[in-house]
N, C-alpha and C. Protein backbone atom coordinates (compact mmCIF):
# COMPACT_ATOMS: atom_id res chain seq x y z
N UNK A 1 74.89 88.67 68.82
CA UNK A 1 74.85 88.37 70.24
C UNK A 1 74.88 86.85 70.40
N UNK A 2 75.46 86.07 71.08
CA UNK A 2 76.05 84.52 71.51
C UNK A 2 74.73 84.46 72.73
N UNK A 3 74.61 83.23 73.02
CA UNK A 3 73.71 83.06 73.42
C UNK A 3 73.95 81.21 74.02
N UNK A 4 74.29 80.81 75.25
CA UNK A 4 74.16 79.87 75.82
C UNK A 4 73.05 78.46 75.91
N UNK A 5 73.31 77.50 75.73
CA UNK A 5 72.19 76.86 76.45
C UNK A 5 72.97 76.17 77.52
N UNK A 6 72.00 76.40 78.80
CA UNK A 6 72.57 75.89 80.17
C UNK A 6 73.72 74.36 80.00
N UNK A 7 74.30 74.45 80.67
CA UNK A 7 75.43 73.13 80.49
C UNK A 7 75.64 72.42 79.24
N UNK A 8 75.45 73.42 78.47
CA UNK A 8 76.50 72.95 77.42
C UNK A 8 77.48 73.99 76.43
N UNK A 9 78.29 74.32 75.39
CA UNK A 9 78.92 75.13 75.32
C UNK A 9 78.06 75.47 73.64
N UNK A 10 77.30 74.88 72.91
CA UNK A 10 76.77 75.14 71.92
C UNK A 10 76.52 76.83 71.84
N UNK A 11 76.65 77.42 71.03
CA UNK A 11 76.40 78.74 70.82
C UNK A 11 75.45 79.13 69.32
N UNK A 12 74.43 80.24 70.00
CA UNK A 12 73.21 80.45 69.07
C UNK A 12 73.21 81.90 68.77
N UNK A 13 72.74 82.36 67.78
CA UNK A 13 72.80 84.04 66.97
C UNK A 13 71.97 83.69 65.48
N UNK A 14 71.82 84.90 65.65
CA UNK A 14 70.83 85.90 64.55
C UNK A 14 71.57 86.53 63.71
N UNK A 15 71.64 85.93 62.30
CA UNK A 15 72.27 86.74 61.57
C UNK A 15 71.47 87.57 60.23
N UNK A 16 71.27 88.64 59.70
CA UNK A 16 70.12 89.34 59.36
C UNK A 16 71.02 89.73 57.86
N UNK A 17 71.76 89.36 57.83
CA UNK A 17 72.40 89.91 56.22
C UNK A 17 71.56 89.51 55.30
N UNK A 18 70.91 88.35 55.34
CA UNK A 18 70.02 87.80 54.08
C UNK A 18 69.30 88.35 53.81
N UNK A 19 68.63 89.44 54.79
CA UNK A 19 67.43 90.29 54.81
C UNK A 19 66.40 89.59 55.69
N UNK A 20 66.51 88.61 56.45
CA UNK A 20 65.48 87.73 57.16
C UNK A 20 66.16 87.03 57.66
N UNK A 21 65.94 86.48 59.06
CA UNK A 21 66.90 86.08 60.47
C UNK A 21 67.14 84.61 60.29
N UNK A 22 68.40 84.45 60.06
CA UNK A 22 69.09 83.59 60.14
C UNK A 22 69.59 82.84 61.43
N UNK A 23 69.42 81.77 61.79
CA UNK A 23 69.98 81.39 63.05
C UNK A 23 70.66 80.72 62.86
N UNK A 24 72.04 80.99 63.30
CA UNK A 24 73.30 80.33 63.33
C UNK A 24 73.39 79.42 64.51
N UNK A 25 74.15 78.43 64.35
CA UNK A 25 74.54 77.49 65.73
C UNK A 25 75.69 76.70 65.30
N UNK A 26 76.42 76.76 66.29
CA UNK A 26 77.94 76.00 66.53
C UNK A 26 77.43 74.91 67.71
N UNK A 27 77.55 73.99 67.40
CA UNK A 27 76.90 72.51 68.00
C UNK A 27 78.36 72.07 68.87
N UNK A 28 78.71 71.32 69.96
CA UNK A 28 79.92 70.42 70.11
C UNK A 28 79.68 69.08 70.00
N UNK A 29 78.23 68.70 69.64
CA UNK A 29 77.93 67.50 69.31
C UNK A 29 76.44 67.26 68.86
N UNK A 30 76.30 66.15 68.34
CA UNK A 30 74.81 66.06 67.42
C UNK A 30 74.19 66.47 68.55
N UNK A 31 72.98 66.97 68.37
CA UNK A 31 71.66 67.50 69.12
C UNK A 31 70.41 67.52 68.78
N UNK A 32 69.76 67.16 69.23
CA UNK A 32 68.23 67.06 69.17
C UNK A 32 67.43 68.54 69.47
N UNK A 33 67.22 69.45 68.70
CA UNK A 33 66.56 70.58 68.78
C UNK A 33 65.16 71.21 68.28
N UNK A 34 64.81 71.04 69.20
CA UNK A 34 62.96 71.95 68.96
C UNK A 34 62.95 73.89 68.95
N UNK A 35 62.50 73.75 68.09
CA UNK A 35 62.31 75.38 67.73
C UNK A 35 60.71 75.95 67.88
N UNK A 36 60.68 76.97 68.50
CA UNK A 36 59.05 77.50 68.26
C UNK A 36 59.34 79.10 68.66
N UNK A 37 58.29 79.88 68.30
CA UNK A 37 57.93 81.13 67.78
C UNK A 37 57.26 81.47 68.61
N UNK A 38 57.23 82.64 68.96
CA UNK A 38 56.34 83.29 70.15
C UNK A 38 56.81 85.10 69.44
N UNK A 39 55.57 85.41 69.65
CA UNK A 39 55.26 87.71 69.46
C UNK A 39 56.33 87.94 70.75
N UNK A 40 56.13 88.71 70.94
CA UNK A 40 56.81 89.85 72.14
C UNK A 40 55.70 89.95 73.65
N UNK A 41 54.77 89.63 73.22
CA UNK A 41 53.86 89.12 74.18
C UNK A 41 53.90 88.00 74.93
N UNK A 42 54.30 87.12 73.88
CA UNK A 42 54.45 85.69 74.49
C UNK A 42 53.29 84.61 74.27
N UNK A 43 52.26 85.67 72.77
CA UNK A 43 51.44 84.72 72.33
C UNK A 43 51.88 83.40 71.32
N UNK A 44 51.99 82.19 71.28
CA UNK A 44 52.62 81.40 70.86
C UNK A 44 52.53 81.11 68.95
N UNK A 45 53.10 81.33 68.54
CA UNK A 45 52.87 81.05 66.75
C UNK A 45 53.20 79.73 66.51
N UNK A 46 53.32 79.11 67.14
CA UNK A 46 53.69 77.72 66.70
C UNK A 46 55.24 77.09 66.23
N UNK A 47 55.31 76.04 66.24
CA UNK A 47 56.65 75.47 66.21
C UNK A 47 57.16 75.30 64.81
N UNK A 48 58.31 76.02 64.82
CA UNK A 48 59.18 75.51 62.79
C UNK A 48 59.36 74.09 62.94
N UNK A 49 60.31 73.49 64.01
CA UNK A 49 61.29 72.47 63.26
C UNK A 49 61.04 71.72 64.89
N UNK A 50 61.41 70.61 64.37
CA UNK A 50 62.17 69.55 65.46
C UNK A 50 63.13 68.50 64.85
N UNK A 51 64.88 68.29 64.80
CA UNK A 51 65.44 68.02 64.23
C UNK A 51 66.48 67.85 65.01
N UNK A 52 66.94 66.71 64.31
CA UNK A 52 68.91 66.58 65.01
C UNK A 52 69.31 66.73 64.05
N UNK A 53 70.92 68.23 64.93
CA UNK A 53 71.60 68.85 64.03
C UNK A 53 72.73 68.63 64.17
N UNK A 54 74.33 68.04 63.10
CA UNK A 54 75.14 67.76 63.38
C UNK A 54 75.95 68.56 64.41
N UNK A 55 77.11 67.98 64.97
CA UNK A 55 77.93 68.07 65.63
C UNK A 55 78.57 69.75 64.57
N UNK A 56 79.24 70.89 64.89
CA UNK A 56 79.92 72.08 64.22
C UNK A 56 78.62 73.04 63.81
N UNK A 57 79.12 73.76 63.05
CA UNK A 57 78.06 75.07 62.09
C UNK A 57 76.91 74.72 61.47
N UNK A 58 76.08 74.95 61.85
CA UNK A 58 74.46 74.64 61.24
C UNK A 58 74.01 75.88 61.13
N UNK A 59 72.91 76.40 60.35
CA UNK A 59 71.84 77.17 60.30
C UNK A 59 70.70 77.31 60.14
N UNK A 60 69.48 77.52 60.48
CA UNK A 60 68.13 77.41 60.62
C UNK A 60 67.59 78.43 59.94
N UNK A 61 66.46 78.62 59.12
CA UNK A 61 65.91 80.07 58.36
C UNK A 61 64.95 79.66 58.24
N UNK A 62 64.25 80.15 60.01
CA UNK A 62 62.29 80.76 60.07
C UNK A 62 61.75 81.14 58.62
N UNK A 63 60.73 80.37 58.83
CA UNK A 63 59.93 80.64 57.71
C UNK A 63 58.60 81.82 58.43
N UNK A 64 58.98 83.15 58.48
CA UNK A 64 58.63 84.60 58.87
C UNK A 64 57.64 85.04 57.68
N UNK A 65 57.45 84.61 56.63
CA UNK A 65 56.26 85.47 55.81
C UNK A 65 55.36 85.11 56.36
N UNK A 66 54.65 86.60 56.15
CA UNK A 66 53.00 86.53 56.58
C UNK A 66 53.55 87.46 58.13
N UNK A 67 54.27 87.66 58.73
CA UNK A 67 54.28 87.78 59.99
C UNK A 67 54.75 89.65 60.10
N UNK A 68 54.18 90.45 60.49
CA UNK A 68 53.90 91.60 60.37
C UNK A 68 55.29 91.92 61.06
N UNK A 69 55.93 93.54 60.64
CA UNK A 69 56.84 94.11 61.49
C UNK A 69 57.07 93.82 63.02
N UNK A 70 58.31 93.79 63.72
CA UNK A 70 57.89 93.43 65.26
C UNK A 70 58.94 92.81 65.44
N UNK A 71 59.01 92.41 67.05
CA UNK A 71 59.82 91.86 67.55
C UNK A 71 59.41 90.36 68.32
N UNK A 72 60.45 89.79 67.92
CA UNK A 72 59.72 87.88 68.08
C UNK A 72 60.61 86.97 68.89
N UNK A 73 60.83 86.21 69.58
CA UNK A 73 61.26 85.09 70.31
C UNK A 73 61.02 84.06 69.80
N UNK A 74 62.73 83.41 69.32
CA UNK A 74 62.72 81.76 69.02
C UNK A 74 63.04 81.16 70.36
N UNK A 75 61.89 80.07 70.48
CA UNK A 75 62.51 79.38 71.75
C UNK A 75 63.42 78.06 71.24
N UNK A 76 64.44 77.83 71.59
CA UNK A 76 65.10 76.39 71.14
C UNK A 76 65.12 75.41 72.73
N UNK A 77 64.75 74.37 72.34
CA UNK A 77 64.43 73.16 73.13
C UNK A 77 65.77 72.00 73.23
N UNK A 78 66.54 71.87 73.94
CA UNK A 78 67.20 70.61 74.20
C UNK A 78 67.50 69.89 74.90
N UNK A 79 68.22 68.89 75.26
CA UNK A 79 67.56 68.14 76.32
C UNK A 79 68.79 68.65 77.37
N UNK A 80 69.68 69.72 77.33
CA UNK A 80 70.33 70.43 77.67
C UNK A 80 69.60 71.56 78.60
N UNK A 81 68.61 71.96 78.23
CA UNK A 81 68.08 73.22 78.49
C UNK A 81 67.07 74.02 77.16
N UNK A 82 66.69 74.91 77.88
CA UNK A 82 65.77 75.97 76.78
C UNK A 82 66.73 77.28 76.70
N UNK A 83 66.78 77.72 75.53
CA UNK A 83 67.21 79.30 75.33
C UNK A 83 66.10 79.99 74.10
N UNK A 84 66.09 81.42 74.47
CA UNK A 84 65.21 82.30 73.97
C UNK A 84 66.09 83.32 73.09
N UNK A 85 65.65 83.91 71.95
CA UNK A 85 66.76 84.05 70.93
C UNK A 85 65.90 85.31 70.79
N UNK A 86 65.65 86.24 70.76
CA UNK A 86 64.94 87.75 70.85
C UNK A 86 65.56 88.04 69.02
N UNK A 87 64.49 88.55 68.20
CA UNK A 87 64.61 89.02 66.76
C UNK A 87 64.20 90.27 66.13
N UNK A 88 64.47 90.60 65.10
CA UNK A 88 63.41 92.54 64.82
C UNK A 88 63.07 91.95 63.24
N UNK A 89 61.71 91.93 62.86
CA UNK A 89 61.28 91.93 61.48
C UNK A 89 60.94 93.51 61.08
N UNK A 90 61.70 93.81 60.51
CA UNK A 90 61.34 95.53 60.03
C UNK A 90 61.07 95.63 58.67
């Protein structure tokens, strides 16, 4: 699933082949991006990363051990906008 951040054309996804969620991103230019973790509740787990990521194909891989079956929300931060990235740990 593709996934927007407001006014800009960067595109974000979950890719699960590794066996553990991969986040893909196609950048159109360097970016400054904050990542954080939230349950299905919306209780907050705290933040992975804060990083500028080149301009094209990047990927990000949550560090998820310890974190029980379930469904989770990456929030990504830019100075673009926020997008919410919905995940399944099974």
């Amino acid at each position: 699933m593709f996934r927007r951040i407001p006014d800009n054309n960067s595109l974000f996804w979950i890719n699960y082949k590794t066996g553990q969620p991969v986040l893909h991103m196609r950048l159109e230019q360097s970016t400054k991006l904050a990542f954080s973790l939230f349950d299905i509740s919306g209780k907050d787990l705290g933040r992975f990363a804060k990083s500028v990521f080149q301009s094209g194909e990047n990927e990000f891989i949550p560090n998820v051990s310890g974190l029980s079956k379930g469904v989770y929300v990456i929030r990504i931060v830019s100075e673009a906008g926020v997008q919410a990235i919905k995940f399944v740990l099974d």
